[in-house]
Structure formats: structure tokens, C-alpha cells
C-alpha atoms as a PDB file:
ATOM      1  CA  UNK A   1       7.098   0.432  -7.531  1.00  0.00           C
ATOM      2  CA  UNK A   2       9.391  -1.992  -7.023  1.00  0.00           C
ATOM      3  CA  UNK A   3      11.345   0.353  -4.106  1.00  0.00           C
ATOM      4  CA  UNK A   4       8.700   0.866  -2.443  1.00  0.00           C
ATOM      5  CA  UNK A   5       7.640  -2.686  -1.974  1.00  0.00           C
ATOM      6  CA  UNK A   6      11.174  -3.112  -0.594  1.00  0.00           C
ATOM      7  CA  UNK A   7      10.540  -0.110   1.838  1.00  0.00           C
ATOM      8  CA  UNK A   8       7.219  -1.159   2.879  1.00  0.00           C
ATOM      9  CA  UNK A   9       8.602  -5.008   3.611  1.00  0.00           C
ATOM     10  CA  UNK A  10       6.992  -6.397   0.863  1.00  0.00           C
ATOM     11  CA  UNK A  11       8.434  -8.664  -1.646  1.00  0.00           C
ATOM     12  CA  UNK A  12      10.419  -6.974  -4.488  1.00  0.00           C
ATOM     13  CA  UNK A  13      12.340  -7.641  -7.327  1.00  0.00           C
ATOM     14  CA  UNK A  14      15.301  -5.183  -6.379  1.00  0.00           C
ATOM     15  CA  UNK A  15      17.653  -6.984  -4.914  1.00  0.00           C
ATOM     16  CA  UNK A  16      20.165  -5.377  -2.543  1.00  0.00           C
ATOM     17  CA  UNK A  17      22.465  -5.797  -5.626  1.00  0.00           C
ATOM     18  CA  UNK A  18      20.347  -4.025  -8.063  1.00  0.00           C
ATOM     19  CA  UNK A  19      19.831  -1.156  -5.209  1.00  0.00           C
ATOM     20  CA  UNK A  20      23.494  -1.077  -4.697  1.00  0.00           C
ATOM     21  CA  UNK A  21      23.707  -0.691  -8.923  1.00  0.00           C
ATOM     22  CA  UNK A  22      21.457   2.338  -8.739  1.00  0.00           C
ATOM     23  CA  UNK A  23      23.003   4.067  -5.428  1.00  0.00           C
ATOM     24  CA  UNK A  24      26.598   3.963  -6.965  1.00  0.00           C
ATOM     25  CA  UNK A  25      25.015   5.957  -9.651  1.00  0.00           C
ATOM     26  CA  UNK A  26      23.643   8.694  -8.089  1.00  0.00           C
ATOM     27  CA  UNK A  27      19.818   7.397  -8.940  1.00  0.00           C
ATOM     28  CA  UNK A  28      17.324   9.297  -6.807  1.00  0.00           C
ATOM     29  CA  UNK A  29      13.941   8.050  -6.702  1.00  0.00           C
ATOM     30  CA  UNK A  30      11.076   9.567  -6.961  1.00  0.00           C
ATOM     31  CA  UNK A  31       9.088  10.775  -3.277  1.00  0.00           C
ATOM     32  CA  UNK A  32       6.208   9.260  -2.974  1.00  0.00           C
ATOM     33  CA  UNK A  33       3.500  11.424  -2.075  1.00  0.00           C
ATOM     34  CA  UNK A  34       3.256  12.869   1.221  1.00  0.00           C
ATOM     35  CA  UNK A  35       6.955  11.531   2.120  1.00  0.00           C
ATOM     36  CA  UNK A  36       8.052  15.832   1.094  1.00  0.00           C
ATOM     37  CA  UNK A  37       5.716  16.699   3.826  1.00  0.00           C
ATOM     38  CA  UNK A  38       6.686  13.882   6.023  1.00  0.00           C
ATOM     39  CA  UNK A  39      10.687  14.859   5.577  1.00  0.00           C
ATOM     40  CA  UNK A  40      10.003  18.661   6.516  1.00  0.00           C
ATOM     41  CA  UNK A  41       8.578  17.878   9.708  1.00  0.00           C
ATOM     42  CA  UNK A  42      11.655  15.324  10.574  1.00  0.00           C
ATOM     43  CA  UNK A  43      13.216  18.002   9.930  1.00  0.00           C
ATOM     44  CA  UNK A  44      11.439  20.359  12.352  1.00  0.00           C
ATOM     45  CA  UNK A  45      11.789  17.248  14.565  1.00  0.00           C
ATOM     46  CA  UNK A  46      15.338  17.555  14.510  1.00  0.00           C
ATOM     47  CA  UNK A  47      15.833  21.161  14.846  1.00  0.00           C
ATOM     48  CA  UNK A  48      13.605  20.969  18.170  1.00  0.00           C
ATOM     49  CA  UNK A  49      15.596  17.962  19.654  1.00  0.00           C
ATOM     50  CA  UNK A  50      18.733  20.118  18.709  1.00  0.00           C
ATOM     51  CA  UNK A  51      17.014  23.094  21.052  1.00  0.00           C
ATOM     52  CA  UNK A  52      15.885  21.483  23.841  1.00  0.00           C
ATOM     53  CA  UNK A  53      18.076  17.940  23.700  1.00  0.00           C
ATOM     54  CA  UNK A  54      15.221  15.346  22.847  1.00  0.00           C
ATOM     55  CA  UNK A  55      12.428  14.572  20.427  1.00  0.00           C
ATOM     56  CA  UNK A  56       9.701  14.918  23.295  1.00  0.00           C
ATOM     57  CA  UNK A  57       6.971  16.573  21.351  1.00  0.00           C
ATOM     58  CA  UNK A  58       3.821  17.174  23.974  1.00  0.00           C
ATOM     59  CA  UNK A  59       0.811  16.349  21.432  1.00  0.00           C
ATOM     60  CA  UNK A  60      -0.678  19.908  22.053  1.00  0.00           C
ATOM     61  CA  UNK A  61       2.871  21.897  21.913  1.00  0.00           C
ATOM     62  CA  UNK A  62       2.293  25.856  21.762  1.00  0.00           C
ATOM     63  CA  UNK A  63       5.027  26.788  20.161  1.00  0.00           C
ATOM     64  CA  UNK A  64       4.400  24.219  17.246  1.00  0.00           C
ATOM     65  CA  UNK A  65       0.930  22.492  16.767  1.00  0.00           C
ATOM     66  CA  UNK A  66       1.468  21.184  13.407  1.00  0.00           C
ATOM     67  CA  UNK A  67       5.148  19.108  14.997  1.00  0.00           C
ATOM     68  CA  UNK A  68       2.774  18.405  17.907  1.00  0.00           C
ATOM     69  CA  UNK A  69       0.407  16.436  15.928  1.00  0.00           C
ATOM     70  CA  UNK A  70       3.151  15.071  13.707  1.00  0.00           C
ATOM     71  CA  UNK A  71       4.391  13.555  16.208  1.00  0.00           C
ATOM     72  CA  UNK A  72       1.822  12.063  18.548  1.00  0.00           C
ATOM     73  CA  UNK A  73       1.059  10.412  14.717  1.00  0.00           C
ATOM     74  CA  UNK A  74       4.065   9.075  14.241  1.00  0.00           C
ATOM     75  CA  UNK A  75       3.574   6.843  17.603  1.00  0.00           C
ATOM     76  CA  UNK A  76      -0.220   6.281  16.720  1.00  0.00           C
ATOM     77  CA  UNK A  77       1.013   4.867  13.430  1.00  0.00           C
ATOM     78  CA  UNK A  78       4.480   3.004  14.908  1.00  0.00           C
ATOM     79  CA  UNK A  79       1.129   0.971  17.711  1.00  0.00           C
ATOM     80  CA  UNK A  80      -0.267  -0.156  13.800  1.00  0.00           C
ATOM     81  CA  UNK A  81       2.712  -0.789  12.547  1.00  0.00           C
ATOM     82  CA  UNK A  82       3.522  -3.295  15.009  1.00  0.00           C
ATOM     83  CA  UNK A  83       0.299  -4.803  15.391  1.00  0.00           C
ATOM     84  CA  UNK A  84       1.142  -5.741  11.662  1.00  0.00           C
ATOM     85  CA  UNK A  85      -1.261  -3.959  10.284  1.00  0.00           C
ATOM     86  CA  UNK A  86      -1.210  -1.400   7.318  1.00  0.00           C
ATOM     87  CA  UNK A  87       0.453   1.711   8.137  1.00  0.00           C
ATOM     88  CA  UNK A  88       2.208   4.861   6.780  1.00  0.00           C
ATOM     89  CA  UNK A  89       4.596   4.547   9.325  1.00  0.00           C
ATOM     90  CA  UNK A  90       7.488   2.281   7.176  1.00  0.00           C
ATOM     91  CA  UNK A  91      10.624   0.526   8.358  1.00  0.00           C
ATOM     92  CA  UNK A  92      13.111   3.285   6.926  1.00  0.00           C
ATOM     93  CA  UNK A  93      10.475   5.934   8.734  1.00  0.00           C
ATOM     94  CA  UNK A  94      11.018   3.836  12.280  1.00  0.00           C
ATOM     95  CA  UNK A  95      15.621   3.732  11.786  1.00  0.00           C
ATOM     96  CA  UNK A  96      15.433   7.279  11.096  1.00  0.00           C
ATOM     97  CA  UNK A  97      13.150   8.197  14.251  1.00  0.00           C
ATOM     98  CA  UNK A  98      15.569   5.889  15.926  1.00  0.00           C
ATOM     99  CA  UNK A  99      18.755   7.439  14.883  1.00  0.00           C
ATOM    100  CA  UNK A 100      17.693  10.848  16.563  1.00  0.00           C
ATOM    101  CA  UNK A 101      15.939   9.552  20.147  1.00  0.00           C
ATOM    102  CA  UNK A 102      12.752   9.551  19.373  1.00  0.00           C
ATOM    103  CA  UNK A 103      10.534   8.599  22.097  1.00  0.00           C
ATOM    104  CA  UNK A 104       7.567   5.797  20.829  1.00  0.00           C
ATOM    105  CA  UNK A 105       6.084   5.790  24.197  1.00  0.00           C
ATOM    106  CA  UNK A 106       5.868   8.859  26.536  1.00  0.00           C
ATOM    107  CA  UNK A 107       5.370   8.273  30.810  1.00  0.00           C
ATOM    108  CA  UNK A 108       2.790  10.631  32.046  1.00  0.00           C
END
């Protein structure tokens, strides 16, 4: 519980000490549900930007519905997110999005 405060931004007990402790270790935490689902279509995400050379996803995408609405939800989510309020969307969610291009808003 305690790691997923400190994902979400919320106050924790594991300090970056403790977390260090438990990486050096090897300790893998458990997923928390729906985070499996969320990796595999990152990972989709990733194999399309590899493909075609960016993470634009059109919302109603042909050749992949499912990453279509995946990813229109992942900027739906990032708006509540910023707005502050609560959201699936976490911090660690947002750097990894980052870290491949992914595009928050799209220009029409």
C-alpha cells in the first residue's frame, strides 16, 4: 500500500531510502490491478511509434481500435490529472509516456 501511495503522490512511509533497500534486492511488487493491461498496450504503443516514428494514435485507428481508445484515454485521464483531480493516469504513467513522445494534445 505504502508504494502505491508514493506512486499516486500521496504521502507514504517508504522513503526513497527504504525503496532504494528493496530495489537493490531485486523486490518486485505486486501490479496493481489493471496496470498488466495498462503495460501491454504501452507496449503496443511502442511497437506502433517504432513503425511509423511517433505515438500519434487517431482515436478511431483501423488497424488497432483497442490502442485507439487506449490512447485517446490516456490524454482524457492526463486533462484530470492535471486539473488535480482523481485519476488513473499516475505520475510514473505520465515519465513513461514522456520518455517515448507521446503526444497529450493532438492539432486537428
Amino acid at each position: 500500500m505504502e508504494h502505491k501511495n508514493r506512486e499516486d503522490g500521496n504521502i507514504s512511509t517508504l522513503t526513497d531510502e527504504r525503496l532504494e533497500q528493496l530495489q537493490s534486492i531485486g523486490f518486485r511488487w505486486a501490479k496493481r490491478r489493471g496496470q498488466v493491461r495498462w503495460d501491454e498496450k504501452y507496449g503496443e504503443l511502442i511497437q506502433h511509434a517504432n513503425k511509423v516514428g511517433n505515438c500519434h494514435v487517431p482515436t478511431k485507428y483501423k488497424e488497432n481500435t483497442a490502442l485507439g481508445r487506449w490512447v485517446s484515454t490516456q490524454r482524457a485521464e492526463y486533462k484530470t490529472f492535471c486539473k488535480g483531480e482523481k485519476s488513473s493516469l499516475t505520475a510514473e504513467k505520465i515519465r513513461r509516456l514522456d520518455s517515448i513522445g507521446f503526444a497529450w494534445f493532438m492539432s486537428l
